[in-house]
N, C-alpha and C. Protein backbone atom coordinates (compact mmCIF):
# COMPACT_ATOMS: atom_id res chain seq x y z
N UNK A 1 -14.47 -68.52 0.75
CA UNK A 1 -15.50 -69.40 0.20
C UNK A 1 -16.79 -69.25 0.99
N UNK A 2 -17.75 -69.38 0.55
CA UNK A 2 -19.04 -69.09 0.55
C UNK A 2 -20.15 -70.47 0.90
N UNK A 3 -20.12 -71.11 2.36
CA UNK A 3 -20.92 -72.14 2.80
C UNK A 3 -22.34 -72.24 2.89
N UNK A 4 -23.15 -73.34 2.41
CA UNK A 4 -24.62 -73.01 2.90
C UNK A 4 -24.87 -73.09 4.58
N UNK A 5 -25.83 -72.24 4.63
CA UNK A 5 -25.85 -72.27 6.23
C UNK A 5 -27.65 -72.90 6.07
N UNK A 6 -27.76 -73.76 6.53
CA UNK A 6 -28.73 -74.93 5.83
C UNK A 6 -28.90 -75.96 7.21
N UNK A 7 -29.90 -76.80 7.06
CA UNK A 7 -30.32 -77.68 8.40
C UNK A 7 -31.79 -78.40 7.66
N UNK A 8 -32.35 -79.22 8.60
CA UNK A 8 -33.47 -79.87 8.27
C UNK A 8 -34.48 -79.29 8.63
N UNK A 9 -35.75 -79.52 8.51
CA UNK A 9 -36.93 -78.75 8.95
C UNK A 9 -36.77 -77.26 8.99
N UNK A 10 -36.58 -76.86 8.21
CA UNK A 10 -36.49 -75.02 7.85
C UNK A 10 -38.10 -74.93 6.96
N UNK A 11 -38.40 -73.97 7.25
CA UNK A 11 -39.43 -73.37 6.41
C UNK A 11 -39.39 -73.08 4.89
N UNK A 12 -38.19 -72.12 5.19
CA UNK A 12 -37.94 -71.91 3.69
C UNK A 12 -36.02 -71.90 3.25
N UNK A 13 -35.40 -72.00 2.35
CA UNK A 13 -34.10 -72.33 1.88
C UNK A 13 -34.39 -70.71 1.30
N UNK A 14 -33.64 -69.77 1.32
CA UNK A 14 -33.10 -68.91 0.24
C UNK A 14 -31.97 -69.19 -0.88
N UNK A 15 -32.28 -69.03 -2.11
CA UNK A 15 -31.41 -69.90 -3.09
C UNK A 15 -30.59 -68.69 -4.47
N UNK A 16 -29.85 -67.99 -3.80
CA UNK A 16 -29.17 -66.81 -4.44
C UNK A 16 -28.92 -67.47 -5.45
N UNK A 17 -28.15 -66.98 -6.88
CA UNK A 17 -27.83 -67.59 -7.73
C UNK A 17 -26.49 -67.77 -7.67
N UNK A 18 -25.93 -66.99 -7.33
CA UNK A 18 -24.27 -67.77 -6.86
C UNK A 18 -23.69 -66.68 -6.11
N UNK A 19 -22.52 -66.85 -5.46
CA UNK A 19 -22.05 -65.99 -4.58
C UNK A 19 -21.58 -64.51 -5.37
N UNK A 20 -21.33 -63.53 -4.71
CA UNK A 20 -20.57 -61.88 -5.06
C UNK A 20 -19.20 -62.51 -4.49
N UNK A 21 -18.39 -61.60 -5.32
CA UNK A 21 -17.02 -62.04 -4.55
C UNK A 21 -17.04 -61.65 -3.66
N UNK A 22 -17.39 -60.31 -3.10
CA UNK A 22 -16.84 -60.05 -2.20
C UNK A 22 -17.60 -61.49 -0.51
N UNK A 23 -18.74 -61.30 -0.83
CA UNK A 23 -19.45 -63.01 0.34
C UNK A 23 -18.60 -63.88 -0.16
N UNK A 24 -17.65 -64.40 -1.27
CA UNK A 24 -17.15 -65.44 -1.46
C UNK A 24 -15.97 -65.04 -0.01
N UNK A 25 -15.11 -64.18 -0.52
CA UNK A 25 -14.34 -63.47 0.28
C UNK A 25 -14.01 -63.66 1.82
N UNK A 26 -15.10 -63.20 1.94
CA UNK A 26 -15.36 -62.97 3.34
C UNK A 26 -16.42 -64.46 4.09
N UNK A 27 -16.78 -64.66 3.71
CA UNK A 27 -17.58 -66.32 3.79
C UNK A 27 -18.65 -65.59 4.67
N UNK A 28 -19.29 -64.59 3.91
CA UNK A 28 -20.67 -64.36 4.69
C UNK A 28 -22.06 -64.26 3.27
N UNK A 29 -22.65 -64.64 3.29
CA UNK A 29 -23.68 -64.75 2.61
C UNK A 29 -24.48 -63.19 2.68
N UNK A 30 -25.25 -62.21 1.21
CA UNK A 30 -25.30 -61.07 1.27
C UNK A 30 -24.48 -60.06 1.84
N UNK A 31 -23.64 -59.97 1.46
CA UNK A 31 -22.24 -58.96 2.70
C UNK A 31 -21.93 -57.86 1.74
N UNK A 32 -21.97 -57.66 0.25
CA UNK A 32 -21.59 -56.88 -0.32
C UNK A 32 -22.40 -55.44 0.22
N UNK A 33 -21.71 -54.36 0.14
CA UNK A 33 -22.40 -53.15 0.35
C UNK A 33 -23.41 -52.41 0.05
N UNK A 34 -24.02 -52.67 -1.19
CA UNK A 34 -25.08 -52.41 -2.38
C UNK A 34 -26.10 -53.65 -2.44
N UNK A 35 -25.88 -54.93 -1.69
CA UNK A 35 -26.90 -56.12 -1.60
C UNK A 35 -27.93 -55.34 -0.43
N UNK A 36 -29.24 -55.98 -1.07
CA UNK A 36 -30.57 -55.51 0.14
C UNK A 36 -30.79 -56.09 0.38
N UNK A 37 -30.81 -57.98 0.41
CA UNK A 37 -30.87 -58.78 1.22
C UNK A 37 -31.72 -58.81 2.30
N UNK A 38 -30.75 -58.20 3.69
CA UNK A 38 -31.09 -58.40 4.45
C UNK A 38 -31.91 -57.46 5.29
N UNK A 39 -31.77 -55.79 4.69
CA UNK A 39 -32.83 -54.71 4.74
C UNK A 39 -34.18 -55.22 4.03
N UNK A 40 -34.31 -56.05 2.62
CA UNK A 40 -35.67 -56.23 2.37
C UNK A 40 -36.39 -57.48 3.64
N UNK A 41 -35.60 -58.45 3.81
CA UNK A 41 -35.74 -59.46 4.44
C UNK A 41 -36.71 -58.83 5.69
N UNK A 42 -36.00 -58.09 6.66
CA UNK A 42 -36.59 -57.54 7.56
C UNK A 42 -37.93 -56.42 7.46
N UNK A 43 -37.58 -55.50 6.61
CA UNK A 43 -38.63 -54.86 6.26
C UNK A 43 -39.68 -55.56 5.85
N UNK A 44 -39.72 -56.83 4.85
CA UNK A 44 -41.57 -57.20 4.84
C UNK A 44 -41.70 -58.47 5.65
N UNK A 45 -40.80 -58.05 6.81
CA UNK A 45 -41.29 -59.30 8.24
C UNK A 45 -40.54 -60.60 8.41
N UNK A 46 -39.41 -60.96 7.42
CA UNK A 46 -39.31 -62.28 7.95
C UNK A 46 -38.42 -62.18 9.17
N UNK A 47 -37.57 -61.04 9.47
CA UNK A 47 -37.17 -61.34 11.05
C UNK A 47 -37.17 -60.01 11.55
N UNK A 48 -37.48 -59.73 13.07
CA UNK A 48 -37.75 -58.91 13.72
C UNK A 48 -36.48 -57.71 13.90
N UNK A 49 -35.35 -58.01 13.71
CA UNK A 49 -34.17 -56.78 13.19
C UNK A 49 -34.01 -57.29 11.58
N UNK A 50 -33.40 -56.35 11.41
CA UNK A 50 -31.90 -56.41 10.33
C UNK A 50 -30.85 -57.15 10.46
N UNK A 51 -30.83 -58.32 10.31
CA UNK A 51 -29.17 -59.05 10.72
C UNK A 51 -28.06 -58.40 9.43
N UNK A 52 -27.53 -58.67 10.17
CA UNK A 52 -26.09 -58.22 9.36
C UNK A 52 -25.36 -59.53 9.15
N UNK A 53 -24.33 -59.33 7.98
CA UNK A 53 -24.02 -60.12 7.11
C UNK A 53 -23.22 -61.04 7.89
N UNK A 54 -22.10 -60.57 8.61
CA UNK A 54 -21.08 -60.92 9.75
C UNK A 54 -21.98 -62.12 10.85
N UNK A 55 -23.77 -62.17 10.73
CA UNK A 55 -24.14 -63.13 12.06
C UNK A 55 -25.24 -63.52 10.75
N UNK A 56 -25.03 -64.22 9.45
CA UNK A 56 -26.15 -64.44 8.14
C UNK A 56 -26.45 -65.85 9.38
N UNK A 57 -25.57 -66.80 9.86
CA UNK A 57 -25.76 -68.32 10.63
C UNK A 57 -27.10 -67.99 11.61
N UNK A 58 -27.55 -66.70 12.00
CA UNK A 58 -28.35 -66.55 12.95
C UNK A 58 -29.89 -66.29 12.01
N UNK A 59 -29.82 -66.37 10.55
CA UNK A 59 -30.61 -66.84 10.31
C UNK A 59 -31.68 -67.81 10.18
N UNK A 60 -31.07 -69.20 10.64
CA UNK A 60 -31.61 -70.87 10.82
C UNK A 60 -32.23 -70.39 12.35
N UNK A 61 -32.20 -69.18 12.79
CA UNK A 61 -33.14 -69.21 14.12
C UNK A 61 -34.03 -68.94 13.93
N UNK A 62 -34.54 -68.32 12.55
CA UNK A 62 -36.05 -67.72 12.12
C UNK A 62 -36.68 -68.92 11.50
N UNK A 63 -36.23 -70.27 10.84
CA UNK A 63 -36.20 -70.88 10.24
C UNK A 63 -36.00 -71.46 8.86
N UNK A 64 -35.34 -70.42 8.64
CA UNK A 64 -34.53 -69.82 7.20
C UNK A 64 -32.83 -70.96 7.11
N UNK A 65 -32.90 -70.98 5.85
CA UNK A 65 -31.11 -70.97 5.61
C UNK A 65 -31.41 -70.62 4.37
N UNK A 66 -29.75 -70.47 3.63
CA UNK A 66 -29.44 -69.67 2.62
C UNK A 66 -28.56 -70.73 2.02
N UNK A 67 -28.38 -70.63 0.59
CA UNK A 67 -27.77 -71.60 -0.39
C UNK A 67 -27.85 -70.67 -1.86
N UNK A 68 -27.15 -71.07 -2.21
CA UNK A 68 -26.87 -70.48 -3.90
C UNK A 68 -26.90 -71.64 -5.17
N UNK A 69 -27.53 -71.19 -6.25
CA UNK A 69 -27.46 -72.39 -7.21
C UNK A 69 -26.25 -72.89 -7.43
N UNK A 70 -25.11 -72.19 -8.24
CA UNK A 70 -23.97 -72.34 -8.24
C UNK A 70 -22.88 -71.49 -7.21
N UNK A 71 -22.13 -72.53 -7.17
CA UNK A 71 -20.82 -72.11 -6.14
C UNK A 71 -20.07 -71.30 -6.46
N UNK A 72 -19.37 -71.29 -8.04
CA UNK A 72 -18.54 -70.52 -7.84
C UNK A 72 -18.99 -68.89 -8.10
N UNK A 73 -18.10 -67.70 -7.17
CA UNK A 73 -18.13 -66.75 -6.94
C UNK A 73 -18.16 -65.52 -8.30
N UNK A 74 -18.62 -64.78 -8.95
CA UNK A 74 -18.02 -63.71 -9.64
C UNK A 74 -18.59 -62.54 -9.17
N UNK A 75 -18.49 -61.72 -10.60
CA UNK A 75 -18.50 -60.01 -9.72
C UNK A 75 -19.96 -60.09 -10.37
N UNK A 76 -20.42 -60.63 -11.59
CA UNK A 76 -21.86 -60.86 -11.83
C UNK A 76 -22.24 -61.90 -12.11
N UNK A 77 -23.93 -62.20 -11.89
CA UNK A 77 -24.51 -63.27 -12.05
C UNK A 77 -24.16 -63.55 -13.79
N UNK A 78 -24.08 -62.49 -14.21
CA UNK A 78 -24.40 -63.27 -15.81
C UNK A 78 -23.66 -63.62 -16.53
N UNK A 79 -22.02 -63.56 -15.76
CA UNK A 79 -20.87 -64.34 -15.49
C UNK A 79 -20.66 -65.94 -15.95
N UNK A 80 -21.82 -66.41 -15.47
CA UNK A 80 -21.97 -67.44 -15.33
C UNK A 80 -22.49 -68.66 -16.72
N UNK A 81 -22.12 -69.38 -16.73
CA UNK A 81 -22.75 -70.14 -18.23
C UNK A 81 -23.72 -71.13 -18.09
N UNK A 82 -24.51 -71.31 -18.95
CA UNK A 82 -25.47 -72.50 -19.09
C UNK A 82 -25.02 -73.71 -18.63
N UNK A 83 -23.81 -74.56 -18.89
CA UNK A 83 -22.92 -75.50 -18.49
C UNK A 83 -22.82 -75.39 -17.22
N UNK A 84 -22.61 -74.17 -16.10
CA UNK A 84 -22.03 -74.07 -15.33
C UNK A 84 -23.86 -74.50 -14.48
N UNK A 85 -24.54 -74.14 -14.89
CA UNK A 85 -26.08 -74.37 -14.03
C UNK A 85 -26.53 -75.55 -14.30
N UNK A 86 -26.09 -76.25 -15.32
CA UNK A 86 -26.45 -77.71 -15.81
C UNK A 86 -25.72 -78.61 -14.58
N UNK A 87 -24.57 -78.30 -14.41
CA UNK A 87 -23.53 -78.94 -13.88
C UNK A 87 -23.99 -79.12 -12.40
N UNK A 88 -24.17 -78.23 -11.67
CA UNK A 88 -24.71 -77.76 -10.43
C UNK A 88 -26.45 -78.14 -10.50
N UNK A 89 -27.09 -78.33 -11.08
CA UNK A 89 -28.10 -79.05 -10.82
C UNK A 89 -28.55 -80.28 -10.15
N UNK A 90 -27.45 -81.32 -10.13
CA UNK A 90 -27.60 -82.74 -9.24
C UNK A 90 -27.78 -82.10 -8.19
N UNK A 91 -26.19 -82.04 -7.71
CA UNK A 91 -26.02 -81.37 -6.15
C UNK A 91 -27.18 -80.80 -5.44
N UNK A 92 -27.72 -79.68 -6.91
CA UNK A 92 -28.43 -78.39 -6.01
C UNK A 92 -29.67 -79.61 -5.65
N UNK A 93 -30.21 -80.63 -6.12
CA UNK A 93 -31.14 -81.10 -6.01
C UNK A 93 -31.58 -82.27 -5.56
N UNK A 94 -30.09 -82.99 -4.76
CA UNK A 94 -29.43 -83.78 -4.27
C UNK A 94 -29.90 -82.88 -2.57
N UNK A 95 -29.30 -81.82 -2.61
CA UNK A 95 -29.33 -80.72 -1.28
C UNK A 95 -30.39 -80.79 -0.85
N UNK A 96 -31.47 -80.24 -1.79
CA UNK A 96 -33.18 -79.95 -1.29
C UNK A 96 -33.76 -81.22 -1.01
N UNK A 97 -33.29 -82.55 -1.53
CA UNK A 97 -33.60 -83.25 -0.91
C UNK A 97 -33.44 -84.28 -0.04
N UNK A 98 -32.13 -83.85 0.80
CA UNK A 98 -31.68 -83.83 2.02
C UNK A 98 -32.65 -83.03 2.83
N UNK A 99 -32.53 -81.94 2.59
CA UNK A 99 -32.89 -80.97 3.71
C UNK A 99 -34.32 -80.59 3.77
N UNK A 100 -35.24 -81.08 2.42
CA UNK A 100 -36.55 -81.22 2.54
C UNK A 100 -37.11 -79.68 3.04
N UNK A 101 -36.92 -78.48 3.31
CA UNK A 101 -37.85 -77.24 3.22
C UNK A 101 -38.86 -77.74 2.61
N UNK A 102 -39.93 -76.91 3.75
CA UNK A 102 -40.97 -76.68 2.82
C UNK A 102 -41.02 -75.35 1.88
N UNK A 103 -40.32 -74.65 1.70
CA UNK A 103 -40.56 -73.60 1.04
C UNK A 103 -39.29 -73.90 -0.19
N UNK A 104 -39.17 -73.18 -0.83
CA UNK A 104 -37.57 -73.05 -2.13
C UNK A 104 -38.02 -71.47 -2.30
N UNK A 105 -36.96 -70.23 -2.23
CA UNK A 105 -36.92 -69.29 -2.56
C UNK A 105 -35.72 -68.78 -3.04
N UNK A 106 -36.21 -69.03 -4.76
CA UNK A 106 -34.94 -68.78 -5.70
C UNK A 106 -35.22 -66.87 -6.10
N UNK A 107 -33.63 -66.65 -5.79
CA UNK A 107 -33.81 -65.03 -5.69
C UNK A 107 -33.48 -64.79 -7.10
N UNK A 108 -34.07 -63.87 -7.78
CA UNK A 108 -33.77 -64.12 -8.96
C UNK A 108 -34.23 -65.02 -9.90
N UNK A 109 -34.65 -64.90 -11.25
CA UNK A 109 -35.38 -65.75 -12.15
C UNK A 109 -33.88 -66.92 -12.86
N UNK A 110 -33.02 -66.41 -13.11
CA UNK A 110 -31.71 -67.07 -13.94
C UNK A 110 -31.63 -68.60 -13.72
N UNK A 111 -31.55 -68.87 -12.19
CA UNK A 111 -31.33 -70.09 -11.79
C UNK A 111 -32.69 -71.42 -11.74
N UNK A 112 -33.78 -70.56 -11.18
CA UNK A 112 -34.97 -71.46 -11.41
C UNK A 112 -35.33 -71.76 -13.11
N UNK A 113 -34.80 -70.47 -14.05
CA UNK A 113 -35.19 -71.18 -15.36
C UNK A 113 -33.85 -71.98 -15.74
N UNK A 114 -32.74 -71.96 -15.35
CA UNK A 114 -31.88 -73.05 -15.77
C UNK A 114 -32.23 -74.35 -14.99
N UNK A 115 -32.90 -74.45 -13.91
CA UNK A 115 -32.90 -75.30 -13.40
C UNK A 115 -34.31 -75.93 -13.85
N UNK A 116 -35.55 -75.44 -13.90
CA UNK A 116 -36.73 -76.03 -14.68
C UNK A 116 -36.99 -75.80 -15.73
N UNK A 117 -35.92 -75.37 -16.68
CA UNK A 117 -35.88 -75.65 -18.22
C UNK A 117 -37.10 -74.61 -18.96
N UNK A 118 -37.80 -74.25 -18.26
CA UNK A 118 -38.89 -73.37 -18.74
C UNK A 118 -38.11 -72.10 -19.11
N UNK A 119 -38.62 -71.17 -20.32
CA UNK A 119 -38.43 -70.16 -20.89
C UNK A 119 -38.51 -68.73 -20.34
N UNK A 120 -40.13 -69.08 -19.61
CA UNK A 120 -40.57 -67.70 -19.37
C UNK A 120 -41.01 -68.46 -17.70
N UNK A 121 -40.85 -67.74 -16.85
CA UNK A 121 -41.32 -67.03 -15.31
C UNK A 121 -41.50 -66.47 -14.76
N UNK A 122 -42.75 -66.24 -13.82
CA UNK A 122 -43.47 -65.49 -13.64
C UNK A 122 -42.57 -64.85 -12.03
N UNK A 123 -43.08 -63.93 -11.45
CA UNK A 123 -42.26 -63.52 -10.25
C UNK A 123 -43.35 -64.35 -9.45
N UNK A 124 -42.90 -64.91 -8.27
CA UNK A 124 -44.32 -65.20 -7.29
C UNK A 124 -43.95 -66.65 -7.40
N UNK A 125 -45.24 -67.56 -6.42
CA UNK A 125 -45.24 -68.70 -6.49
C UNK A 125 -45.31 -69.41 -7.59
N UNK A 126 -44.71 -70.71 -7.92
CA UNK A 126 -44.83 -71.24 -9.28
C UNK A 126 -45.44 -72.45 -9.31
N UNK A 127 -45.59 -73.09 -10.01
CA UNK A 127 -47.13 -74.21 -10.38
C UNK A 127 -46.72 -75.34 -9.45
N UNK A 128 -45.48 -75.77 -9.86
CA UNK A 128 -44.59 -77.00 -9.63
C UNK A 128 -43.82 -77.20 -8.28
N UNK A 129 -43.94 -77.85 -7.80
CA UNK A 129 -42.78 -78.05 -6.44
C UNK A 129 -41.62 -78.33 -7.02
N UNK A 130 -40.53 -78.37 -6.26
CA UNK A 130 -39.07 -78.77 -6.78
C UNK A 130 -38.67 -79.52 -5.72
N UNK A 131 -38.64 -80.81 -5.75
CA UNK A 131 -38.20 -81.89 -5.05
C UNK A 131 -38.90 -81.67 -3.46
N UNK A 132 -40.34 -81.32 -3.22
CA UNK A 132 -41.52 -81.39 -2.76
C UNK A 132 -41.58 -79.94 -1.64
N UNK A 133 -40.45 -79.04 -2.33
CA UNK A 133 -40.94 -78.04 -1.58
C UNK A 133 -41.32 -76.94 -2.89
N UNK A 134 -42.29 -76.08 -2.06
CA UNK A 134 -43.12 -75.45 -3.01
C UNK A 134 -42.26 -74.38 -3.39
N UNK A 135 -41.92 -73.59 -4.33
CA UNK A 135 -41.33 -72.50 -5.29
C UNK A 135 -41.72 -71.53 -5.20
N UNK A 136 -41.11 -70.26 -5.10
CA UNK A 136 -41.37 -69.11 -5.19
C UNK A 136 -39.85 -68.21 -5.83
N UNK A 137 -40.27 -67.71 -6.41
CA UNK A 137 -39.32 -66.88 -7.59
C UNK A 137 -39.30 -65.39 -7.14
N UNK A 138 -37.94 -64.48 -5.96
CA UNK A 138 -38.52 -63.11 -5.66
C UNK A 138 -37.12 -62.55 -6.54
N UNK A 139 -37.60 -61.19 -6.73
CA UNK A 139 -36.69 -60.36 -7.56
C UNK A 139 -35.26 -60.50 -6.68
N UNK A 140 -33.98 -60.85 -7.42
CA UNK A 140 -33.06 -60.55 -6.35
C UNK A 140 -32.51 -59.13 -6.20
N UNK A 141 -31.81 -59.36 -4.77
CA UNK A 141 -31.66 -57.72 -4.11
C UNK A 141 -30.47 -57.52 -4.31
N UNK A 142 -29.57 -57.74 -5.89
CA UNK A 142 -28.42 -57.76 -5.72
C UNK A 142 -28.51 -56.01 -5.90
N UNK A 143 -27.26 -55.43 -5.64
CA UNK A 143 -27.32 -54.04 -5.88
C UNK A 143 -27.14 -53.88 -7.47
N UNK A 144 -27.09 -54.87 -8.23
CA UNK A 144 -26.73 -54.35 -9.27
C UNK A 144 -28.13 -54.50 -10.14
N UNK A 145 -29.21 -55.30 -9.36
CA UNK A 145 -30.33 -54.89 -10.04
C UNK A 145 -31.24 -54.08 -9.48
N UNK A 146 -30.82 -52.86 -10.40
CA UNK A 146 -31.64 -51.70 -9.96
C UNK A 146 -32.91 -51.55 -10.98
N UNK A 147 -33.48 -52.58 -11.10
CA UNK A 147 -34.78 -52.75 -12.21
C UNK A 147 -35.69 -52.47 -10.96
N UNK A 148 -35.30 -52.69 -9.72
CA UNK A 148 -36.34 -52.93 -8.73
C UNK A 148 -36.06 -52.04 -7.51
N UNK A 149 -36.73 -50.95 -6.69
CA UNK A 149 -36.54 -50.49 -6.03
C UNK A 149 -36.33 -51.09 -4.29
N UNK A 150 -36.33 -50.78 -3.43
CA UNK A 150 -36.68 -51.26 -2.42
C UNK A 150 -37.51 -51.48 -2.10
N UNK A 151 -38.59 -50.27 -2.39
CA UNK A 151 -39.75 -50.66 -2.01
C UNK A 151 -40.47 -52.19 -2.61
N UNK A 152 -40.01 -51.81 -3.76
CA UNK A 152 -40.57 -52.60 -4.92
C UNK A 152 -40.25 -54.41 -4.16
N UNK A 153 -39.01 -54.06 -3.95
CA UNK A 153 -37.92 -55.70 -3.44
C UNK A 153 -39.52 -55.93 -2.07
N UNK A 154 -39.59 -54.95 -1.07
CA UNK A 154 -40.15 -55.22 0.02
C UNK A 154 -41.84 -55.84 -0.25
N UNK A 155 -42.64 -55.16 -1.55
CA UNK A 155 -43.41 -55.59 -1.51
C UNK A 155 -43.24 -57.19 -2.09
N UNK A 156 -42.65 -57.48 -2.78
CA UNK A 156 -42.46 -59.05 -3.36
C UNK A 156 -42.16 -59.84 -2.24
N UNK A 157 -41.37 -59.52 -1.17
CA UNK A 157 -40.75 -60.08 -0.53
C UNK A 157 -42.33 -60.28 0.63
N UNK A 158 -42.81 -59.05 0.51
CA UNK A 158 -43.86 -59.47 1.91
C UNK A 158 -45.14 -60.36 1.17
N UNK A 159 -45.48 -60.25 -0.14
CA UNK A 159 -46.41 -61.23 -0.37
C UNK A 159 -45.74 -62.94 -0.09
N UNK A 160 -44.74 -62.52 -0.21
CA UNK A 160 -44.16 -64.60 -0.36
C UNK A 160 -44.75 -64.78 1.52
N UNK A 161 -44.04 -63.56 2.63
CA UNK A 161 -43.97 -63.90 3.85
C UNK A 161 -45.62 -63.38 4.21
N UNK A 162 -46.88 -63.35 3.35
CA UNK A 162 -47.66 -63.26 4.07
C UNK A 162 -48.65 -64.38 3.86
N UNK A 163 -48.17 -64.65 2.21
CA UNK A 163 -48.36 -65.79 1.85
C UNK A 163 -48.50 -67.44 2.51
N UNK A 164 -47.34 -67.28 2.92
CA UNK A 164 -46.28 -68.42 3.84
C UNK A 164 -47.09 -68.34 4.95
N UNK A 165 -47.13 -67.48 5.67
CA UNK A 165 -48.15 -67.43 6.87
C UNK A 165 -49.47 -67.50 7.42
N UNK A 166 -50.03 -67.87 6.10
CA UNK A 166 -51.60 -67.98 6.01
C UNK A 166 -51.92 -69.66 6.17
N UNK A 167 -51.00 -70.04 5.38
CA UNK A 167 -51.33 -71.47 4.93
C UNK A 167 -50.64 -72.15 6.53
């Protein structure tokens, strides 16, 4: 099973859309072999190595944690049903506002439009806060979406973290 590794005063929450089996598995967050995660993560700056999947908890030292919309695990996101994101919406929003981030970074578009009901979304920051931390929508790095290169993952990923760092 697959835990948030989460705390108060974080900068930003990363918000996968639900676990890979194999991170369910193994109870590490991004661990599958083909996830870029944590190669894009590092490459456009948010931490000074590459962590690996086996130490994801040593993320809350950058000021990061990680969370998924829904819990339960499959082999794909699109696995998943409308019901199943309806359902998981209290909680997920119950969570954020416990833990108050200022940032929300939903990987992947699936979960922020089940969760703000909107149709169409844009990649990038979005208009609206979600329970008063501000939104940002980055392509996710699952390996199975290969719509997006690395490079491609790194530049999205470094506008959010250069973004973040200005303000």
């Amino acid at each position: 099973m697959l835990t948030d590794i989460i705390t108060t005063n974080l900068s930003i929450i990363f918000c996968g859309i639900n676990p890979g089996l194999k991170s369910s598995n193994d109870g590490h967050h991004f661990s599958g072999k083909s996830n870029r995660f944590w190669k894009v993560l590092h490459q456009s700056g948010f931490t000074p190595y590459e962590v690996e999947a086996v130490n994801d908890t040593s993320i809350l030292d950058f000021g990061y944690g990680l969370t998924t919309a829904v819990a339960r695990a499959t082999s794909r996101a699109d696995e998943l049903s409308k019901e199943e994101f309806d359902d998981a919406l209290e909680s997920f929003t119950n969570k954020i506002m416990e833990f108050q981030p200022k940032y929300l970074a939903f990987l992947g578009k699936a979960a922020y439009k089940a969760f703000s009901k909107k149709k169409e979304i844009i990649w990038g920051h979005q208009p609206e806060d979600f329970c008063g931390a501000k939104v940002w929508v980055l392509p996710n790095t699952s390996g199975l979406n290969r719509r997006f290169s690395i490079d491609q993952l790194v530049t999205y990923y470094k506008e959010f973290y250069q973004t973040i760092h200005e303000s």
